[in-house]
Protein backbone atom coordinates (compact mmCIF):
# COMPACT_ATOMS: atom_id res chain seq x y z
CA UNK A 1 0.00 0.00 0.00
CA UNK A 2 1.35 3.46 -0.93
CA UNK A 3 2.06 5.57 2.46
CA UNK A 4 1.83 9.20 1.14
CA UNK A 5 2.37 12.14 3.31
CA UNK A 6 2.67 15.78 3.74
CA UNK A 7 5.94 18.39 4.43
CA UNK A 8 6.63 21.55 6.22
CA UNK A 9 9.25 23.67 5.88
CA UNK A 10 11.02 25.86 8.93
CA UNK A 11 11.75 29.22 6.65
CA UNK A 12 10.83 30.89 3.28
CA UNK A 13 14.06 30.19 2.20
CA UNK A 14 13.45 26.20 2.93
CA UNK A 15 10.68 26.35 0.68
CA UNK A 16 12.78 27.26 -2.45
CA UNK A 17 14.73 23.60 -1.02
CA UNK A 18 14.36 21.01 -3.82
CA UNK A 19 14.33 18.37 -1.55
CA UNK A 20 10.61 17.36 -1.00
CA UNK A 21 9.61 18.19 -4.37
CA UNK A 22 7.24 15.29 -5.67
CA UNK A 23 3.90 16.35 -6.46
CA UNK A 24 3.08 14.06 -3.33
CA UNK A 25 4.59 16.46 -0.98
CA UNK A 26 3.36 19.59 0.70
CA UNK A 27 5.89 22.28 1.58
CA UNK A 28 4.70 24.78 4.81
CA UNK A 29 6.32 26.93 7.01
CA UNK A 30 7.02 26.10 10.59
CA UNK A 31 4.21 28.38 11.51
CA UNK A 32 2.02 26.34 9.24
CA UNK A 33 2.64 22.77 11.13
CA UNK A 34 0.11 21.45 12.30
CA UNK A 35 -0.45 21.86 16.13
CA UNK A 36 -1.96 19.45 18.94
CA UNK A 37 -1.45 16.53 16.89
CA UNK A 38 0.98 13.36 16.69
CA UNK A 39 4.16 14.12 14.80
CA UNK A 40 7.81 13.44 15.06
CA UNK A 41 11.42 14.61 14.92
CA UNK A 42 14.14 13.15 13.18
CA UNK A 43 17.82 14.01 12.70
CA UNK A 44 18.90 15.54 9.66
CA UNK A 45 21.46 13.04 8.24
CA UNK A 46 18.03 10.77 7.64
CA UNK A 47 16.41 13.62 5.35
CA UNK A 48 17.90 12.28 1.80
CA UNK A 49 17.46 8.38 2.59
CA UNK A 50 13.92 9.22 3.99
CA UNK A 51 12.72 10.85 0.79
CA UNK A 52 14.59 8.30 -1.39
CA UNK A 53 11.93 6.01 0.80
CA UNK A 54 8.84 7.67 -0.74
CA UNK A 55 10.29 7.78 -4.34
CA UNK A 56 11.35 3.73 -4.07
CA UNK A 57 7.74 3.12 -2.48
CA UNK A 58 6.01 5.18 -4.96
CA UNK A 59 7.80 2.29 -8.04
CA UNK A 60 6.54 -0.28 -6.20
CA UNK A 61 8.82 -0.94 -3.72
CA UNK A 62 8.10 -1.81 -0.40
CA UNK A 63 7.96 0.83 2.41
CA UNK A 64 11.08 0.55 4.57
CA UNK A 65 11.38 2.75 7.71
CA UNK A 66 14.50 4.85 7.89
CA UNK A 67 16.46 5.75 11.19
CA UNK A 68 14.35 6.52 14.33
CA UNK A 69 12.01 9.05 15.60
CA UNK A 70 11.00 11.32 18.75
CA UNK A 71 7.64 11.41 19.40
CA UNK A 72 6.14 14.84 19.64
CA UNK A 73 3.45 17.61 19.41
CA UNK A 74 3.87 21.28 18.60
CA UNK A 75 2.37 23.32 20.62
CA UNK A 76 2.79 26.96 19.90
CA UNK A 77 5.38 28.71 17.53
CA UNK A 78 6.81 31.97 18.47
CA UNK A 79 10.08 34.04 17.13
CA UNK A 80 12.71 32.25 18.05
CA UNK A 81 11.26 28.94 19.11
CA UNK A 82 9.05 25.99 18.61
CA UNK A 83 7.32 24.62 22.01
CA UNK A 84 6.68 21.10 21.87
CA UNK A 85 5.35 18.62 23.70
CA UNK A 86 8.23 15.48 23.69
CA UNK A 87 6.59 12.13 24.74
CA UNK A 88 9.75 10.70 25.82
CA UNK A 89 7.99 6.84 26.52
CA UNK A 90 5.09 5.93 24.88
CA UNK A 91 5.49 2.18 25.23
CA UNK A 92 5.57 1.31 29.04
CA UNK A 93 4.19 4.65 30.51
CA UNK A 94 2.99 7.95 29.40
CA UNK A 95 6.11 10.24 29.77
CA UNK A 96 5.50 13.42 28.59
CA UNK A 97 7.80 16.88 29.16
CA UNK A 98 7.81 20.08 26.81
CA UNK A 99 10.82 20.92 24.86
CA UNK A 100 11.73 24.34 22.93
CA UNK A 101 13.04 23.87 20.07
CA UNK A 102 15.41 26.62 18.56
CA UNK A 103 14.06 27.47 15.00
CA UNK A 104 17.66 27.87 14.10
CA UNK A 105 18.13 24.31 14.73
CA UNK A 106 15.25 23.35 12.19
CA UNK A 107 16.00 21.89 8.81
CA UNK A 108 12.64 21.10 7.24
CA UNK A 109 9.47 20.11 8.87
CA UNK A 110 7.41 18.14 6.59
CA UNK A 111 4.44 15.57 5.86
CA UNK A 112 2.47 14.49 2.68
CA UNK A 113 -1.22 14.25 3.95
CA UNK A 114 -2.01 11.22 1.09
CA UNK A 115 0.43 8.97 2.50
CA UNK A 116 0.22 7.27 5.88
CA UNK A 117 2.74 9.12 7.98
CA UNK A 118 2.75 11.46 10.11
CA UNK A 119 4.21 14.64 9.75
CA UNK A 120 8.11 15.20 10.67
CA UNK A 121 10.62 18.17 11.43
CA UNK A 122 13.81 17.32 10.33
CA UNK A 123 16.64 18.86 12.81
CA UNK A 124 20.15 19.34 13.13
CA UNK A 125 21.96 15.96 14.41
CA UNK A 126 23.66 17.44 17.52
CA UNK A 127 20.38 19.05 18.88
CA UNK A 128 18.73 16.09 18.67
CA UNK A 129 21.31 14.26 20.01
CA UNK A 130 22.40 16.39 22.94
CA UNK A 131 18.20 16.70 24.06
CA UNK A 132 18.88 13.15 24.14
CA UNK A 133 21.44 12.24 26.54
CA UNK A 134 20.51 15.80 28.55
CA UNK A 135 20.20 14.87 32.09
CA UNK A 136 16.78 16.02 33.45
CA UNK A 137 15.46 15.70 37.24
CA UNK A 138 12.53 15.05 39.00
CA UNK A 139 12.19 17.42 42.04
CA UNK A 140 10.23 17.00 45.07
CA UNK A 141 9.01 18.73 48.10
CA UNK A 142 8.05 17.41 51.64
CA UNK A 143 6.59 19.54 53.91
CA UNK A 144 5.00 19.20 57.48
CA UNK A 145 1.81 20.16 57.71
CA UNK A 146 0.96 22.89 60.10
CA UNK A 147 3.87 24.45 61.45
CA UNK A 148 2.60 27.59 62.02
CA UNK A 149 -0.19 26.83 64.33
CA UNK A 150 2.24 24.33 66.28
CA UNK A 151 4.84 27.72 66.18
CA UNK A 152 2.18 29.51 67.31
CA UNK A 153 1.38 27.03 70.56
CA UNK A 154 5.01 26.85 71.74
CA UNK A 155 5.97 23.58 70.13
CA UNK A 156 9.70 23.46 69.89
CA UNK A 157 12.03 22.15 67.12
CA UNK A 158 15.63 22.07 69.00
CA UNK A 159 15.18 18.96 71.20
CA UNK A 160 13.74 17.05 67.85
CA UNK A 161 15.93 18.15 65.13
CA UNK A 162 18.38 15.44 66.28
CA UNK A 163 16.33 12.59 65.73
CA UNK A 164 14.53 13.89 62.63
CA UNK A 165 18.34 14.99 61.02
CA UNK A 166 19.18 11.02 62.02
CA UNK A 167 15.84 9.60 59.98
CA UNK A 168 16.69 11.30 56.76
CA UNK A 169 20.18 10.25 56.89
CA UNK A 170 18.84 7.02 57.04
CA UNK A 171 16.28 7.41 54.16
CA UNK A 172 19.18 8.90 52.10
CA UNK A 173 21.53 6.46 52.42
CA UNK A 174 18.90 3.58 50.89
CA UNK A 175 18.36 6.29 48.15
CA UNK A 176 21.97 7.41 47.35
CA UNK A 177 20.65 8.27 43.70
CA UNK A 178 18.31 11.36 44.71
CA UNK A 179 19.89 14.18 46.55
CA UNK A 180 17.81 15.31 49.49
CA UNK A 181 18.45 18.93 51.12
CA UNK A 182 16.38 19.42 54.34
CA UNK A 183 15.53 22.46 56.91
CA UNK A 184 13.73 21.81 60.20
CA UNK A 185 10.28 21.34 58.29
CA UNK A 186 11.04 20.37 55.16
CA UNK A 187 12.61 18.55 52.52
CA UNK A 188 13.71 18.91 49.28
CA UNK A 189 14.08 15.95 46.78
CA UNK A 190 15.89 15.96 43.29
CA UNK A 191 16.29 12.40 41.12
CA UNK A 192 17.90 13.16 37.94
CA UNK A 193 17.36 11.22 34.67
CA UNK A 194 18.72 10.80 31.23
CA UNK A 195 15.71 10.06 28.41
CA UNK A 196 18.15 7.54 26.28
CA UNK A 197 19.55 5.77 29.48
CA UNK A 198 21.07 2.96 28.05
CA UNK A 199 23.96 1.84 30.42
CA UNK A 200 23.08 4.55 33.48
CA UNK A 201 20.95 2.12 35.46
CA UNK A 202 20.97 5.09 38.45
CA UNK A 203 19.78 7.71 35.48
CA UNK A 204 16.37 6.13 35.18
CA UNK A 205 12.74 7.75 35.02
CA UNK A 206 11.58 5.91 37.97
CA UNK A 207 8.65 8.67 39.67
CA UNK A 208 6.86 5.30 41.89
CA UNK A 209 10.33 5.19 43.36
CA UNK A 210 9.92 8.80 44.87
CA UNK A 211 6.52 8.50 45.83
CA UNK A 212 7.99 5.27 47.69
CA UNK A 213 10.55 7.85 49.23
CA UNK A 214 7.89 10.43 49.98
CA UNK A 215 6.25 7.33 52.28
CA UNK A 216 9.33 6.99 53.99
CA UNK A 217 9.92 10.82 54.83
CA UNK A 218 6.42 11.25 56.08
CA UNK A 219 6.66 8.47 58.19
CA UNK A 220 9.90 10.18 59.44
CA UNK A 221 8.21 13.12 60.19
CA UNK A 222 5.61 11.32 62.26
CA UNK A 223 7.96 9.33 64.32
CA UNK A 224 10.36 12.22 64.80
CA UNK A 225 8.58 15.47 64.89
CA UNK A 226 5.24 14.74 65.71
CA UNK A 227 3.98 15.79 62.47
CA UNK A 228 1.75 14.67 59.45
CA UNK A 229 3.35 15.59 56.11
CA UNK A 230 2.44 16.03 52.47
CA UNK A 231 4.55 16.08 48.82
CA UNK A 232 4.84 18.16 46.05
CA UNK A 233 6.45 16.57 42.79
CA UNK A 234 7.20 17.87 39.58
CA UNK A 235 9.49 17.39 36.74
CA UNK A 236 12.18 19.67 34.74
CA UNK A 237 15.59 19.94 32.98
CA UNK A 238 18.62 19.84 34.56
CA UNK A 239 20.39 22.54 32.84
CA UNK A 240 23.80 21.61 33.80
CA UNK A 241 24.68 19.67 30.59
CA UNK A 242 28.42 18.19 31.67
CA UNK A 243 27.44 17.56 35.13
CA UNK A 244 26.08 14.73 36.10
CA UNK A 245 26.42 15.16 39.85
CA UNK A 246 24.00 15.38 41.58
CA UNK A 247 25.07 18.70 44.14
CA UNK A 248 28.03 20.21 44.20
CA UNK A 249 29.79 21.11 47.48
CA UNK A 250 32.62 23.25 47.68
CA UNK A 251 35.87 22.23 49.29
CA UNK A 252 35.01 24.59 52.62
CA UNK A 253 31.49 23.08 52.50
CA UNK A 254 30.11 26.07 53.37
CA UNK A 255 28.28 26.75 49.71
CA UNK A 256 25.92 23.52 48.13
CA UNK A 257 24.87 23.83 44.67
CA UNK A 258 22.16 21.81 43.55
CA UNK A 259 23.16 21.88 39.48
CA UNK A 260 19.65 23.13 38.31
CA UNK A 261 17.61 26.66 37.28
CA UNK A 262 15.81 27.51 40.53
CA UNK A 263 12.58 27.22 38.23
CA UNK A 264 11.87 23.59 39.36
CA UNK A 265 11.50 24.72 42.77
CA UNK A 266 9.37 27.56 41.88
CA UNK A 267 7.16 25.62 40.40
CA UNK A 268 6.94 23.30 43.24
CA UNK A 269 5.99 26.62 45.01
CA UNK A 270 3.43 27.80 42.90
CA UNK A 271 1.83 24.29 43.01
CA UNK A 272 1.87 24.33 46.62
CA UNK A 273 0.72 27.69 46.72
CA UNK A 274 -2.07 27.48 44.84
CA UNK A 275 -3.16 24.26 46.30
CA UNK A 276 -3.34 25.99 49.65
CA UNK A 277 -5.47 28.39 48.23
CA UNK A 278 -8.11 25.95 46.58
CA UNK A 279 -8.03 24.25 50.21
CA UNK A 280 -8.88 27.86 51.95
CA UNK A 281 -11.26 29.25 49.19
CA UNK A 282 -13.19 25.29 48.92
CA UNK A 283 -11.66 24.23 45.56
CA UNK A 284 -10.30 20.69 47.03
CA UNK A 285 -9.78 19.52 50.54
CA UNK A 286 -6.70 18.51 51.95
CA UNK A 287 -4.19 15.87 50.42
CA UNK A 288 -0.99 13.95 50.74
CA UNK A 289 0.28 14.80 47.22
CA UNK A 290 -0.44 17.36 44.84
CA UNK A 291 1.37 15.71 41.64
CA UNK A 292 2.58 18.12 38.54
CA UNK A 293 0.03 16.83 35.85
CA UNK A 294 2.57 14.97 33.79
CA UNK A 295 4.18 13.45 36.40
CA UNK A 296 1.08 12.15 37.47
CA UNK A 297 0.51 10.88 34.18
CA UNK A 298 3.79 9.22 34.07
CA UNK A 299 2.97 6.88 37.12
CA UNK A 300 2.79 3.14 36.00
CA UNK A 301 0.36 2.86 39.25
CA UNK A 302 -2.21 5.59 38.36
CA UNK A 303 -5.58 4.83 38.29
CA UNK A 304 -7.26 3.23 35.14
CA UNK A 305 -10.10 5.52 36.25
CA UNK A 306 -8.58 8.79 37.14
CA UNK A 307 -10.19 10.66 34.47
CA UNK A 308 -13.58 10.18 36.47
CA UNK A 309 -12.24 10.58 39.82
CA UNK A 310 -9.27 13.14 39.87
CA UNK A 311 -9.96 16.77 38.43
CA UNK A 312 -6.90 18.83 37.29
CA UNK A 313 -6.38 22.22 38.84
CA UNK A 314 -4.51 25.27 37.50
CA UNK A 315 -1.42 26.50 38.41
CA UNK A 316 1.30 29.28 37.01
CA UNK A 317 4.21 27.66 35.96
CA UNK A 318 7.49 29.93 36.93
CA UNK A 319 9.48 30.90 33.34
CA UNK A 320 6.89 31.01 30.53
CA UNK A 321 4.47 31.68 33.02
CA UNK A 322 2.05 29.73 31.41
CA UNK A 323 -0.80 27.73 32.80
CA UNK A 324 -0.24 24.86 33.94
CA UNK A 325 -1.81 21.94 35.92
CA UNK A 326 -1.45 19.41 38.97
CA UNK A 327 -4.09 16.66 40.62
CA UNK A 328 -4.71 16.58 44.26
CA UNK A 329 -4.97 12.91 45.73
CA UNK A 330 -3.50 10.70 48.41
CA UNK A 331 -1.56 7.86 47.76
CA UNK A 332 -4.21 5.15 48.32
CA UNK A 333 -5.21 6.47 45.04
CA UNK A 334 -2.35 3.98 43.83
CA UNK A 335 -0.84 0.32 43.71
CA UNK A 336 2.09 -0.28 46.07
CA UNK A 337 5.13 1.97 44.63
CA UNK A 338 8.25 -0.29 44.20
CA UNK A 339 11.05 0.94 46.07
C-alpha cells in the first residue's frame, strides 16, 4: 500500500529547497505545522534516505522505515522557538515533558497528507542528540503540615531536630541516587534522569520510586517530629549539561549547589501555593500529594479511572508563566510503589 504524506518547511528560504519536491509532498512553514497533533522529529542526516523512501515506495517498492524518531506535538510557535510537547515513553508509561526547540536548529518540517505518515521536522543531528542524553530531574518537596499553628502554641524544634536529622540520613543512604536537602520542616528531593539511558541504570525515570521515598519521609516526620506531612512533585531539565552530579559542594562546605535553574522549585511553590489556596477558598480539601500533571501521568500505578475521579487544577508555571496543571490525591489512590 502506498504511504503518502505531507511536508513543512522551517523558513521561506526552505521552501525554495528542492528536496521534497514530488507532487506528493506539501511544503509549509514552521508556523504552518500542524499543532496538537501526533508528529515526530528526526535528525537531519536521515532527510535524503527518507525521501529516497517515498520515491522507491512510490515504483513499487516496499515501504522501509529509515532511522528513528522522537515522538512529539507542537504546541505553539513563536520568534525564536518551537514549544513542543516530547513524549519521551510511549510504550511502558505515558512520559510526557515540553521541549523548545530553537528554530535555528530546524531543517525542514514536513508531511504528505495522502500517504500514511505522520508529519516530521527534520533537525540538526547534535540538537537532537544532545536533548537526548541531557540529564533532566525530578524534584520534590516534603513539607509538614501545620507548622505555624504548632509555632504559634510553643511547640519546639531544638530537642527534635536530632532525631529527625538522624531519619533522613537514614532514608538517604537507601536512596543514594536522589539528593535530598532538608531544613527543620522540610525537605527537598531531586532524582535526575537521562531520556536515552542505556547503560546509566541510576539515570532512570523511575517517579513510583519517589513517591515510595515520599512514604518513607512522612513516616519520618511522624515518628520524629510529631507531624503529618504532604509532597509536592514535579518534573524539569537539569540545565547543567556536563554535570552529572547530583550537588556540588565546595571544598570549605560552606556553599551547596544543587546543578539546576531555581525554576523547578518555583514551580513546586506555585503548586503548593495554589493548592493551599483551593483548600482555603473550597476548591479541594486537603491531600498527601499534589502531583505536577505529567508526572502524574507518568505513574505506572495511576488509576485506570482517574479521568472520572481526579480533576486537574490550574497553576502558574514559573518561566513562561504559562498555565499549567497538577491533581490533588492521596496515595491510596495507587498500587504499592516499588522501592
Amino acid at each position: 500500500m502506498r504511504r503518502p504524506k505531507g511536508l513543512f518547511f522551517a523558513t521561506a528560504a526552505a521552501i525554495l529547497c528542492p528536496v521534497f519536491d514530488a507532487p506528493y509532498f506539501e511544503k509549509y512553514r514552521i508556523e504552518d505545522f500542524p499543532q496538537n497533533t501526533d508528529a515526530y522529529l528526526r535528525k537531519e542526516k536521515f532527510l535524503t534516505e527518507y525521501e529516497k523512501v517515498f520515491a522507491e515506495t512510490d515504483a513499487g517498492a516496499k515501504w522501509r522505515n529509515v532511522g528513528y524518531v522522537s515522538f512529539i506535538a507542537v504546541r505553539e510557535v513563536t520568534q525564536h522557538y518551537v514549544h513542543l510537547t516530547w513524549f519521551v515513553n510511549i510504550f511502558d508509561r505515558f512520559h510526557e515533558m515540553p521541549v523548545e526547540l530553537p528554530r535555528s536548529q530546524i531543517v525542514i518540517a514536513m508531511g504528505a497528507k495522502s500517504w500514511d505518515e505522520k508529519p516530521s521536522i527534520f533537525v540538526r543531528d547534535e540538537w537532537l542528540e544532545n536533548l537526548q542524553r541531557k540529564v533532566n530531574c525530578i524534584f520534590g518537596m516534603v513539607d509538614a503540615s501545620d507548622v505555624r499553628n504548632a509555632l504559634e502554641n510553643g511547640y519546639q524544634f531544638a530537642t527534635r531536630l536530632p532525631a529527625y536529622r538522624a531519619a533522613i540520613d537514614e532514608i538517604a543512604a537507601r536512596h543514594p541516587s536522589v539528593a535530598f536537602i532538608s531544613f527543620a520542616d522540610t525537605v527537598l528531593l531531586k532524582s535526575p534522569w537521562i531520556p536515552n539511558n542505556k547503560k546509566e541504570e541510576n539515570f532512570s525515570y523511575e517517579p513510583e520510586r519517589l513517591l515510595s521515598i515520599f512514604q518513607e519521609l512522612k513516616d519520618a516526620f511522624r515518628e520524629t517530629l510529631d507531624f503529618e506531612a504532604y509532597g509536592v512533585f514535579t518534573q524539569g531539565a537539569n540545565e547543567f549539561a556536563n554535570d552529572h552530579s547530583l550537588l556540588h559542594i565546595s571544598p570549605t562546605s560552606n556553599h551547596v549547589c544543587l546543578n539546576s535553574l531555581g525554576a523547578p522549585f518555583a514551580d513546586l511553590m506555585a503548586i503548593d501555593s495554589a493548592a493551599r489556596t483551593a483548600v482555603r477558598e473550597g476548591g479541594h480539601s486537603r491531600h498527601e500529594l499534589y502531583l505536577d500533571t505529567a508526572f502524574f501521568h507518568s505513574l505506572c500505578n495511576r488509576p485506570e479511572d482517574y479521568h472520572s475521579r481526579f480533576t486537574e487544577f490550574e497553576y502558574e508555571t514559573s518561566i513562561r508563566r504559562s498555565r499549567a496543571g497538577y491533581f490533588a490525591c492521596s496515595l491510596s489512590d495507587f498500587e504499592a510503589s516499588p522501592s
